[in-house]
PDB file of N, CA and C in Angstrom:
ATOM      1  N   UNK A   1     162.642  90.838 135.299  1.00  0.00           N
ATOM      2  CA  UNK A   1     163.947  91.137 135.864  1.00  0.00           C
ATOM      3  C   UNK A   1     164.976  91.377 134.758  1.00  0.00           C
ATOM      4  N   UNK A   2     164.842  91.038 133.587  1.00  0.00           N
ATOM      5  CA  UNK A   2     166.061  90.281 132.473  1.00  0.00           C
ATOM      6  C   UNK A   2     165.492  91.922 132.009  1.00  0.00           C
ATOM      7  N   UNK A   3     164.072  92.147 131.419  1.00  0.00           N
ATOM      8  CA  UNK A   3     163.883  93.709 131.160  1.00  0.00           C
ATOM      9  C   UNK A   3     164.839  94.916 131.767  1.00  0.00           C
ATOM     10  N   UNK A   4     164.942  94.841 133.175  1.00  0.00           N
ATOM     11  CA  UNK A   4     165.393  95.947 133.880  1.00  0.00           C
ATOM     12  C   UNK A   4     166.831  95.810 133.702  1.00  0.00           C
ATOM     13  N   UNK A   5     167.573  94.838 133.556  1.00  0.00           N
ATOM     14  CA  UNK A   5     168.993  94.507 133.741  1.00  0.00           C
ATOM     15  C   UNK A   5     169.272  95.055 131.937  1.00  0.00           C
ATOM     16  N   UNK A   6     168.548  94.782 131.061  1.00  0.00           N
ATOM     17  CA  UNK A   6     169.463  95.099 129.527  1.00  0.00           C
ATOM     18  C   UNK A   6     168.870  96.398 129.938  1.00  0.00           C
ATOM     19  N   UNK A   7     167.616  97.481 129.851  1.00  0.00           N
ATOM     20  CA  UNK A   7     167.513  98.342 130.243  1.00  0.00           C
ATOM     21  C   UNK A   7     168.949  99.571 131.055  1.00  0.00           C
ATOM     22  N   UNK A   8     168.795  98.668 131.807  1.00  0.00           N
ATOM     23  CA  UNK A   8     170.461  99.553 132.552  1.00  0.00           C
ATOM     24  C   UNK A   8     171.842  99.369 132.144  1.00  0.00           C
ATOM     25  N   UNK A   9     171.930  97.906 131.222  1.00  0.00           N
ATOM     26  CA  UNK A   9     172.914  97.872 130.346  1.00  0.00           C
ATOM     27  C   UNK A   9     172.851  98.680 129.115  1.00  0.00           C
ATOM     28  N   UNK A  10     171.540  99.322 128.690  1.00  0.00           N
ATOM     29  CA  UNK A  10     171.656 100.039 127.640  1.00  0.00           C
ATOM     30  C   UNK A  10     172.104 101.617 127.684  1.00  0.00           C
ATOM     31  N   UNK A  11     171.324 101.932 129.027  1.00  0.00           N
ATOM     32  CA  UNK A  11     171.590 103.402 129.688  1.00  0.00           C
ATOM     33  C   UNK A  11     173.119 103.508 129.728  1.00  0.00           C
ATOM     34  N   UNK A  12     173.510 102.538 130.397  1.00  0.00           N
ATOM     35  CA  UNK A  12     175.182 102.896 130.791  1.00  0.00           C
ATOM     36  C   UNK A  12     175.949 102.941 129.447  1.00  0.00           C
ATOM     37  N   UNK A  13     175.766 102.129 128.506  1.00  0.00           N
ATOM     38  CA  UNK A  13     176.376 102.003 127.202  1.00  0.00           C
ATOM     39  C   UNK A  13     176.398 103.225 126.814  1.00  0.00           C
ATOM     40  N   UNK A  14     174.765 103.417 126.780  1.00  0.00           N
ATOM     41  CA  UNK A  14     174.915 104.988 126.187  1.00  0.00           C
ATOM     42  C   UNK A  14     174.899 106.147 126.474  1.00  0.00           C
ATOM     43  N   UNK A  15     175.704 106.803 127.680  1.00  0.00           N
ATOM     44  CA  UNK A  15     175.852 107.259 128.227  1.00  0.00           C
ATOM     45  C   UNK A  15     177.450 107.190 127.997  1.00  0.00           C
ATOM     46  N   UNK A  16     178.598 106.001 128.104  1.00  0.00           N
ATOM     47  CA  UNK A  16     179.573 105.979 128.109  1.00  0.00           C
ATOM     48  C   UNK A  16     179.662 106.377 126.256  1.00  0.00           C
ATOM     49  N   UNK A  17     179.056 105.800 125.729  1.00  0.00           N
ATOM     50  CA  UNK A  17     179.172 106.164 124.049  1.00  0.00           C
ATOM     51  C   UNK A  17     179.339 108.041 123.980  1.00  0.00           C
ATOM     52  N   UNK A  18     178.429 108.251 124.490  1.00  0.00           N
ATOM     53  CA  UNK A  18     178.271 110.075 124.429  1.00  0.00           C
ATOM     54  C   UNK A  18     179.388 110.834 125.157  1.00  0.00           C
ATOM     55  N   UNK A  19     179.707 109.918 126.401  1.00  0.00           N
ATOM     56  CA  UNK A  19     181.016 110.481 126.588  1.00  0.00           C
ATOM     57  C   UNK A  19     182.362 110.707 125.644  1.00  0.00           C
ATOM     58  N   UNK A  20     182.466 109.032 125.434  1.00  0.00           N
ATOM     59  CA  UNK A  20     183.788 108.865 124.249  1.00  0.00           C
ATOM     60  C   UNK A  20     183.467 109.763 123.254  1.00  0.00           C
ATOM     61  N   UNK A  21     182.093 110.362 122.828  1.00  0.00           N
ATOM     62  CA  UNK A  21     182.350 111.074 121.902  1.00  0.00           C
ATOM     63  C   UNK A  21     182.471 112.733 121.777  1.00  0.00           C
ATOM     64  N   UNK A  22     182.651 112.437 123.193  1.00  0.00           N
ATOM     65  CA  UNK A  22     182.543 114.343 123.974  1.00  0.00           C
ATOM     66  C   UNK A  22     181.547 114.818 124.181  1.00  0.00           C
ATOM     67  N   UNK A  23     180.513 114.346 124.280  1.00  0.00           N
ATOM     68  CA  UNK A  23     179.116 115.012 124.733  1.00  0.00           C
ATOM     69  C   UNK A  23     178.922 114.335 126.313  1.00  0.00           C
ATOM     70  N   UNK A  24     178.360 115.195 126.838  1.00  0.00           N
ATOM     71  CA  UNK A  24     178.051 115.273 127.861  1.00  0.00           C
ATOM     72  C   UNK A  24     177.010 113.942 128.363  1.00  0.00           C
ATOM     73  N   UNK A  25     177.491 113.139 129.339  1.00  0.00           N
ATOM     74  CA  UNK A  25     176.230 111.445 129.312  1.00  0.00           C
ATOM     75  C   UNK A  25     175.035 112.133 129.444  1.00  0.00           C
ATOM     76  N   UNK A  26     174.967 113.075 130.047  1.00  0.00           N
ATOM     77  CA  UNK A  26     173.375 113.218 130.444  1.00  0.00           C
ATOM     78  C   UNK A  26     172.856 113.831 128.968  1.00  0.00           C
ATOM     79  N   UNK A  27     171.568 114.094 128.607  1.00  0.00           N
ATOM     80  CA  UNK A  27     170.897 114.070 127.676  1.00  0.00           C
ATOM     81  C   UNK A  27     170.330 115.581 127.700  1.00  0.00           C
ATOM     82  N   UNK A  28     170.499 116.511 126.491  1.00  0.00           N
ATOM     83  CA  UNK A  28     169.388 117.581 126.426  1.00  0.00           C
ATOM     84  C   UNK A  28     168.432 117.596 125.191  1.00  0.00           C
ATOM     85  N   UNK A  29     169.009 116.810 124.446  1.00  0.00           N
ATOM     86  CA  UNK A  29     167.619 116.834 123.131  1.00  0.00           C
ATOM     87  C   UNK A  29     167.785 115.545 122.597  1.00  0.00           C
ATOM     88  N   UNK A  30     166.775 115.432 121.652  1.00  0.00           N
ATOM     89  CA  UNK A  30     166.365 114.662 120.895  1.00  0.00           C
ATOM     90  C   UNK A  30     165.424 114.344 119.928  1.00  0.00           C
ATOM     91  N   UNK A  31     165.109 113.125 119.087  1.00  0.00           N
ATOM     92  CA  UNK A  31     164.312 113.484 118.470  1.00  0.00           C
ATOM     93  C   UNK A  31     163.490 112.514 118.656  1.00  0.00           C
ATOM     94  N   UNK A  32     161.633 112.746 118.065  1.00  0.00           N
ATOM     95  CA  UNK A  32     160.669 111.452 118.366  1.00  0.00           C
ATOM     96  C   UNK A  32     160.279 111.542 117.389  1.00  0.00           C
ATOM     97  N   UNK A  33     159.823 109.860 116.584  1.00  0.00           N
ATOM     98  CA  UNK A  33     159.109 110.058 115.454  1.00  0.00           C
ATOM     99  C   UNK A  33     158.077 109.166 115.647  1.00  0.00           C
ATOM    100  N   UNK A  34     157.145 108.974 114.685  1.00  0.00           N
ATOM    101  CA  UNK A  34     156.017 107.569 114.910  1.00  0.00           C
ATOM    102  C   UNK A  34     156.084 106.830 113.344  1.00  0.00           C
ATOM    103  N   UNK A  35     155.856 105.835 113.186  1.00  0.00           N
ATOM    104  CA  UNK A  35     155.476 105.035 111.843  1.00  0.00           C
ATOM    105  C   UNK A  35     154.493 104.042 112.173  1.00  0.00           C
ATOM    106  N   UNK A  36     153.391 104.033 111.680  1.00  0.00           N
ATOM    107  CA  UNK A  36     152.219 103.240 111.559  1.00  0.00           C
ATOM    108  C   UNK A  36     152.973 102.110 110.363  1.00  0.00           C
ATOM    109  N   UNK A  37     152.717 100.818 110.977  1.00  0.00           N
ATOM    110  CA  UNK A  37     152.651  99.650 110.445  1.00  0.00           C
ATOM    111  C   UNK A  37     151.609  98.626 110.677  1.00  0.00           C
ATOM    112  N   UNK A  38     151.061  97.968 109.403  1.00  0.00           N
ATOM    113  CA  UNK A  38     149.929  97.255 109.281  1.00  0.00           C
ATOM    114  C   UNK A  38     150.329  95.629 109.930  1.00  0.00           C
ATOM    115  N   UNK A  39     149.253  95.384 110.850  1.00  0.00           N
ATOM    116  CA  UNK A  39     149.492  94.325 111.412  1.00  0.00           C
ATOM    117  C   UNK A  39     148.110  94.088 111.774  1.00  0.00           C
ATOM    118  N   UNK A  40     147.532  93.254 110.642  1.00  0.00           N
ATOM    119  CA  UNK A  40     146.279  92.943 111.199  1.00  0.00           C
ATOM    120  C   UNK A  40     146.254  91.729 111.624  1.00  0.00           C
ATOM    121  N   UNK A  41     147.305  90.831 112.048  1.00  0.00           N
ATOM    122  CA  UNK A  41     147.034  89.601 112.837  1.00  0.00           C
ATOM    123  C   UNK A  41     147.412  89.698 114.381  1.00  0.00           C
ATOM    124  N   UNK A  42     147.765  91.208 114.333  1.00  0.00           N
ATOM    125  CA  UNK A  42     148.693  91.339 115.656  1.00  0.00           C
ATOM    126  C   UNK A  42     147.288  91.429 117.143  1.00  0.00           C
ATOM    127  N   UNK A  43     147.388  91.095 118.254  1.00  0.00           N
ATOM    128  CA  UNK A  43     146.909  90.763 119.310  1.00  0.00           C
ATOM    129  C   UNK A  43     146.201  92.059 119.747  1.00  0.00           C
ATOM    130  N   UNK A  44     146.941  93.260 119.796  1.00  0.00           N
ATOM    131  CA  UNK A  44     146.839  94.453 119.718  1.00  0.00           C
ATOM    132  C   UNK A  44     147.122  95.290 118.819  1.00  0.00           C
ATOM    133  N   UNK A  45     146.235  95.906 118.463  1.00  0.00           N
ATOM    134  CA  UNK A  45     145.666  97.007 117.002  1.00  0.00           C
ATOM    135  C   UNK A  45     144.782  97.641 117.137  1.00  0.00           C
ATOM    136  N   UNK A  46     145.028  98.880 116.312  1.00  0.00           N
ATOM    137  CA  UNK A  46     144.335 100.111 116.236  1.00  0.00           C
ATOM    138  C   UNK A  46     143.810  99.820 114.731  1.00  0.00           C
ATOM    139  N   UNK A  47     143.013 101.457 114.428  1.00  0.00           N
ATOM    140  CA  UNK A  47     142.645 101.729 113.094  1.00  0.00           C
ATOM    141  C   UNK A  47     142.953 102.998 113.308  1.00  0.00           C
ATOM    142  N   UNK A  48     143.841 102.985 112.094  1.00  0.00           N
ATOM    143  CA  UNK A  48     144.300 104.900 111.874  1.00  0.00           C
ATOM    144  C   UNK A  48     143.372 105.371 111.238  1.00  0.00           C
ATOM    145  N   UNK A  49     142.024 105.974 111.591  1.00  0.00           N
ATOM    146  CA  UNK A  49     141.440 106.410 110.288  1.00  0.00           C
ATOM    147  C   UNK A  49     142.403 107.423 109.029  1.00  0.00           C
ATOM    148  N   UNK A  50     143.265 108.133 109.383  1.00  0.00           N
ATOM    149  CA  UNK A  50     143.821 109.334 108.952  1.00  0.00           C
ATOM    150  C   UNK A  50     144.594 108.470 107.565  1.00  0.00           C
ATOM    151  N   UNK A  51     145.416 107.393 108.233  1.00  0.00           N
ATOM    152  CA  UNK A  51     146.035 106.772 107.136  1.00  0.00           C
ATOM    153  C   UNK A  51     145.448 105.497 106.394  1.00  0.00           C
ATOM    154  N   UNK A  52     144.135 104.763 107.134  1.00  0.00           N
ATOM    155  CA  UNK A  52     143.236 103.783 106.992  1.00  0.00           C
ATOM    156  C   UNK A  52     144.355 102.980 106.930  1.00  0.00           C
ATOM    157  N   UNK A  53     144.954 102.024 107.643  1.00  0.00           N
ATOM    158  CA  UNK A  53     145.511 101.028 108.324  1.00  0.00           C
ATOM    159  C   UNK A  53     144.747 100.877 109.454  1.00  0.00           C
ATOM    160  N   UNK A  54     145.407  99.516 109.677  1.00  0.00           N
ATOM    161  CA  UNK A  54     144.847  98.340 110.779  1.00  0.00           C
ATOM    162  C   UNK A  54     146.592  97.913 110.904  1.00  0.00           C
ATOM    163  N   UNK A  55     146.235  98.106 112.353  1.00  0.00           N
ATOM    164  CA  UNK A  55     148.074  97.670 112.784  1.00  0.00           C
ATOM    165  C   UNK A  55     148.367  98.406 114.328  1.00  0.00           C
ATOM    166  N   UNK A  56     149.612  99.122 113.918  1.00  0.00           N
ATOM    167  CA  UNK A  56     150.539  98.947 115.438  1.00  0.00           C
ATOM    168  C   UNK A  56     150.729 100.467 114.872  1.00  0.00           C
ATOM    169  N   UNK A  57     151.845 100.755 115.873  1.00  0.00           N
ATOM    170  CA  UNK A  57     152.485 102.370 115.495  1.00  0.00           C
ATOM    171  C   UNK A  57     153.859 102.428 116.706  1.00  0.00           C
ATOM    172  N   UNK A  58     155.014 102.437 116.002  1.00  0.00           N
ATOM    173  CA  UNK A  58     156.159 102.642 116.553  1.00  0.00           C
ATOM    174  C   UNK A  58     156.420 103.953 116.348  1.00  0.00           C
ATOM    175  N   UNK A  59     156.790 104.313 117.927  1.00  0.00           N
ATOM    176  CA  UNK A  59     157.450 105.720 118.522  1.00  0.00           C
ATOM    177  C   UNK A  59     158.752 105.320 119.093  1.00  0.00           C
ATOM    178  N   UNK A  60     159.522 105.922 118.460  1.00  0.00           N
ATOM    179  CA  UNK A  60     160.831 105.845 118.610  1.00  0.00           C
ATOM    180  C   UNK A  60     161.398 106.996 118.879  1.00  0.00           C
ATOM    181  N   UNK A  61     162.621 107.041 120.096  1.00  0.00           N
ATOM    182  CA  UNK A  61     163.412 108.712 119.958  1.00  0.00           C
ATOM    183  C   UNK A  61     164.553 108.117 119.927  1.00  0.00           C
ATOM    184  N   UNK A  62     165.259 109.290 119.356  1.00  0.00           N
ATOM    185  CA  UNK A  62     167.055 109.047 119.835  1.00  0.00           C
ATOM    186  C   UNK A  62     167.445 110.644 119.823  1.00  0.00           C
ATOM    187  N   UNK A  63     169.182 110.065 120.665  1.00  0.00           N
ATOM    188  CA  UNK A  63     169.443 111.796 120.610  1.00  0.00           C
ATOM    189  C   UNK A  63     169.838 112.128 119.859  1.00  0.00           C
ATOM    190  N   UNK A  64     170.360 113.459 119.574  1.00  0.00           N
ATOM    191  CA  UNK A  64     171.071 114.424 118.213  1.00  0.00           C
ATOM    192  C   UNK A  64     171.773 113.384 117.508  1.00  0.00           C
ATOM    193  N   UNK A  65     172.828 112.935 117.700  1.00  0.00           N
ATOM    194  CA  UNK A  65     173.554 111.674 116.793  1.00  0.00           C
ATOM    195  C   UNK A  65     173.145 110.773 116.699  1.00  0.00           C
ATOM    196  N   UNK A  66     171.556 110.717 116.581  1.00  0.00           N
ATOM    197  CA  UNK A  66     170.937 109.559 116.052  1.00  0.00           C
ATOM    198  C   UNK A  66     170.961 107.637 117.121  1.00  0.00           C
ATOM    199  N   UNK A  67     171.459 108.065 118.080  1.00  0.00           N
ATOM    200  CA  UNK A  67     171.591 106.607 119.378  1.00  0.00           C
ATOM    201  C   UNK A  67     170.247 106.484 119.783  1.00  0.00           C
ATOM    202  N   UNK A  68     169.515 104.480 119.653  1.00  0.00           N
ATOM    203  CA  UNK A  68     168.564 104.305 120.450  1.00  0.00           C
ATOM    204  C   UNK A  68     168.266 104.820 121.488  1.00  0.00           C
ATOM    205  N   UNK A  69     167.160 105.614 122.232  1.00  0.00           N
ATOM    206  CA  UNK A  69     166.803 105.854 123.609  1.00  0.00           C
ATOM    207  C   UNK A  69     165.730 105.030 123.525  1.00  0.00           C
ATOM    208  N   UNK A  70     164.808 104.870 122.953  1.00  0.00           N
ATOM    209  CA  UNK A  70     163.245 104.302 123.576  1.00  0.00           C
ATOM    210  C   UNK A  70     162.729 103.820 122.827  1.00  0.00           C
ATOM    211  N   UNK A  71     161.874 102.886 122.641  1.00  0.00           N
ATOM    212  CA  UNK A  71     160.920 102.623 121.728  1.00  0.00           C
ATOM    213  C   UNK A  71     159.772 101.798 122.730  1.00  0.00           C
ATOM    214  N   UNK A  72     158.460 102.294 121.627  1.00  0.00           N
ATOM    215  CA  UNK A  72     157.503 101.932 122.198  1.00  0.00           C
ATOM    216  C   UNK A  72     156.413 101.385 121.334  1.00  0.00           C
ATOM    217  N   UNK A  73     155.524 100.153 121.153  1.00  0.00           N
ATOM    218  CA  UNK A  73     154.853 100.108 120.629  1.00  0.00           C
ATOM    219  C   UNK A  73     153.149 100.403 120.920  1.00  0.00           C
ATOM    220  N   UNK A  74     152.577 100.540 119.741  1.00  0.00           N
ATOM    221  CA  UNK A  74     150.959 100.924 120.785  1.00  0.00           C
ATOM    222  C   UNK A  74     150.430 100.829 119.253  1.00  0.00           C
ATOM    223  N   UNK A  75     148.965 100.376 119.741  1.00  0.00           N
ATOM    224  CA  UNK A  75     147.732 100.357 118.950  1.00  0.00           C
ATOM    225  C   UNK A  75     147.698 101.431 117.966  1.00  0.00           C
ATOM    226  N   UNK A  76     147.584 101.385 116.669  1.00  0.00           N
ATOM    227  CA  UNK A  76     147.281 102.451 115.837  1.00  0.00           C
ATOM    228  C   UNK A  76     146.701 103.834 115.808  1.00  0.00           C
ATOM    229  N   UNK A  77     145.631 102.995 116.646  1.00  0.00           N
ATOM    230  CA  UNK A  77     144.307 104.571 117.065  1.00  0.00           C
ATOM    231  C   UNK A  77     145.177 105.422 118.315  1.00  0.00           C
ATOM    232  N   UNK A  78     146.143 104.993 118.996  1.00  0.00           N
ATOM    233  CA  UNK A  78     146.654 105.882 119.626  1.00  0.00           C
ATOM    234  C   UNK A  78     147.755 106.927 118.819  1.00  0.00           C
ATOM    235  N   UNK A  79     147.086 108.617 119.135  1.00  0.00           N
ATOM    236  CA  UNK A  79     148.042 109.548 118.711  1.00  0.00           C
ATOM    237  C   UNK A  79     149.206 109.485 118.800  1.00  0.00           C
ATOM    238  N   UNK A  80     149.859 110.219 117.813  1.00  0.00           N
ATOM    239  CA  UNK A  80     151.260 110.827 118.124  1.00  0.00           C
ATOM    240  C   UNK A  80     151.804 111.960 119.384  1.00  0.00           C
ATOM    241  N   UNK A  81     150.651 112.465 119.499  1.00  0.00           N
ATOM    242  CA  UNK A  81     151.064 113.458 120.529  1.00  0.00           C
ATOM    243  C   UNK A  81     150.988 112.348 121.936  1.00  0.00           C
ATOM    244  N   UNK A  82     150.052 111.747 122.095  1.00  0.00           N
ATOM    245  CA  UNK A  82     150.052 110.641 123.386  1.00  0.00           C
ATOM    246  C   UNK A  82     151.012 109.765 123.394  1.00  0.00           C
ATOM    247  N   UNK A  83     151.602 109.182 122.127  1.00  0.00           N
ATOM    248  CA  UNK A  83     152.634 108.552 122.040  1.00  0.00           C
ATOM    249  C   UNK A  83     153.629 108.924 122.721  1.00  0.00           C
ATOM    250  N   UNK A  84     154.053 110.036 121.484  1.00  0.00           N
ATOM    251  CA  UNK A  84     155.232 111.318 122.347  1.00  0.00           C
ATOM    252  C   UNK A  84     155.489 111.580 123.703  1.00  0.00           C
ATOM    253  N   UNK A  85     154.293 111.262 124.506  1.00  0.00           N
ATOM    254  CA  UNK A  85     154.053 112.134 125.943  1.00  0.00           C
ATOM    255  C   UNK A  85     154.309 110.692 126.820  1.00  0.00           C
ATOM    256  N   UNK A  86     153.721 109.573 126.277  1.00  0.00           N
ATOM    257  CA  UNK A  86     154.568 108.490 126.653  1.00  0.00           C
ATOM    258  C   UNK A  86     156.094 108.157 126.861  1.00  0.00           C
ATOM    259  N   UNK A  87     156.400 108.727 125.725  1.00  0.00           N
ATOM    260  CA  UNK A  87     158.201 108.416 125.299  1.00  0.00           C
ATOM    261  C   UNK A  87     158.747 108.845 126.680  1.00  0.00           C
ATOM    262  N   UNK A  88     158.368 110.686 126.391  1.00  0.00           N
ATOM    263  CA  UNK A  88     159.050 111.457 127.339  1.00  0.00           C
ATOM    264  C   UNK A  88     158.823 111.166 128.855  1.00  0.00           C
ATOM    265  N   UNK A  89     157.591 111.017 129.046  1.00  0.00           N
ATOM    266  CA  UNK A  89     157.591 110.087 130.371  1.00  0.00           C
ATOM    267  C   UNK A  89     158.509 109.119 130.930  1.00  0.00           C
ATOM    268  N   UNK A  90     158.393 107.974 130.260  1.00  0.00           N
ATOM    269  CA  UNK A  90     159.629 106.911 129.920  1.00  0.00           C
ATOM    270  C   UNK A  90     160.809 107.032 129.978  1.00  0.00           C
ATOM    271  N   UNK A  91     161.122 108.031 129.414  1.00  0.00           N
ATOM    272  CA  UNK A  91     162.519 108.773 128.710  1.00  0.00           C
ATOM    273  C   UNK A  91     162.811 109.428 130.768  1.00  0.00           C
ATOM    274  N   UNK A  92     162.051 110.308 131.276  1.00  0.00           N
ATOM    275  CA  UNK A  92     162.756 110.974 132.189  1.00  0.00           C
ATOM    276  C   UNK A  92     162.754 110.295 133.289  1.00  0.00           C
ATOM    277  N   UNK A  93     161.586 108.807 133.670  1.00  0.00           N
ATOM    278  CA  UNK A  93     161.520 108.169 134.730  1.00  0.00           C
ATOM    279  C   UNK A  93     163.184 107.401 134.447  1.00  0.00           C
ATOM    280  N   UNK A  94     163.807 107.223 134.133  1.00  0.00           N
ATOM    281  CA  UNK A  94     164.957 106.527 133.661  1.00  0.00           C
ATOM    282  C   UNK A  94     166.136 107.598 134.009  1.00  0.00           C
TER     283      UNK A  94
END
């Protein structure tokens, strides 16, 4: 419950932020990135072969001026493109 409530406290924040700053609340771009971090004690983990880590992998977007929208964590061995397709999922059910 406490998830969904900062969740909608974050939307409205930022939404009113984009206003005060003359952009429009609703959203047309943004950006997504990923960073693989090593966490081999963590509960859930991947293996990147590409980068050979053992760990996690944060996908993060925000919009043009750089404001939190999403973050997500996931197992290493999961892609960037699946990541991504996660975000945006995420990103439009909201």
């Amino acid at each position: 419950m406490r998830r969904f409530l900062f969740q909608t406290i974050h939307d409205v924040c930022l939404m009113l932020d984009r206003e005060a700053a003359g952009r429009e609340a609703s959203l047309s771009g943004g950006v997504i990135d990923s960073q693989s971090v090593k966490a081999p004690h963590a509960k859930t983990r991947g293996y990147d072969a590409g980068k050979k880590i053992v760990g996690r992998k944060r996908h993060i977007a925000v919009d043009t001026e750089g404001r939190l929208l999403l973050i997500r964590l996931t197992p290493d061995d999961i892609s960037d493109s699946a990541g991504e397709q996660m975000i945006l999922d995420a990103i439009r059910k909201r």
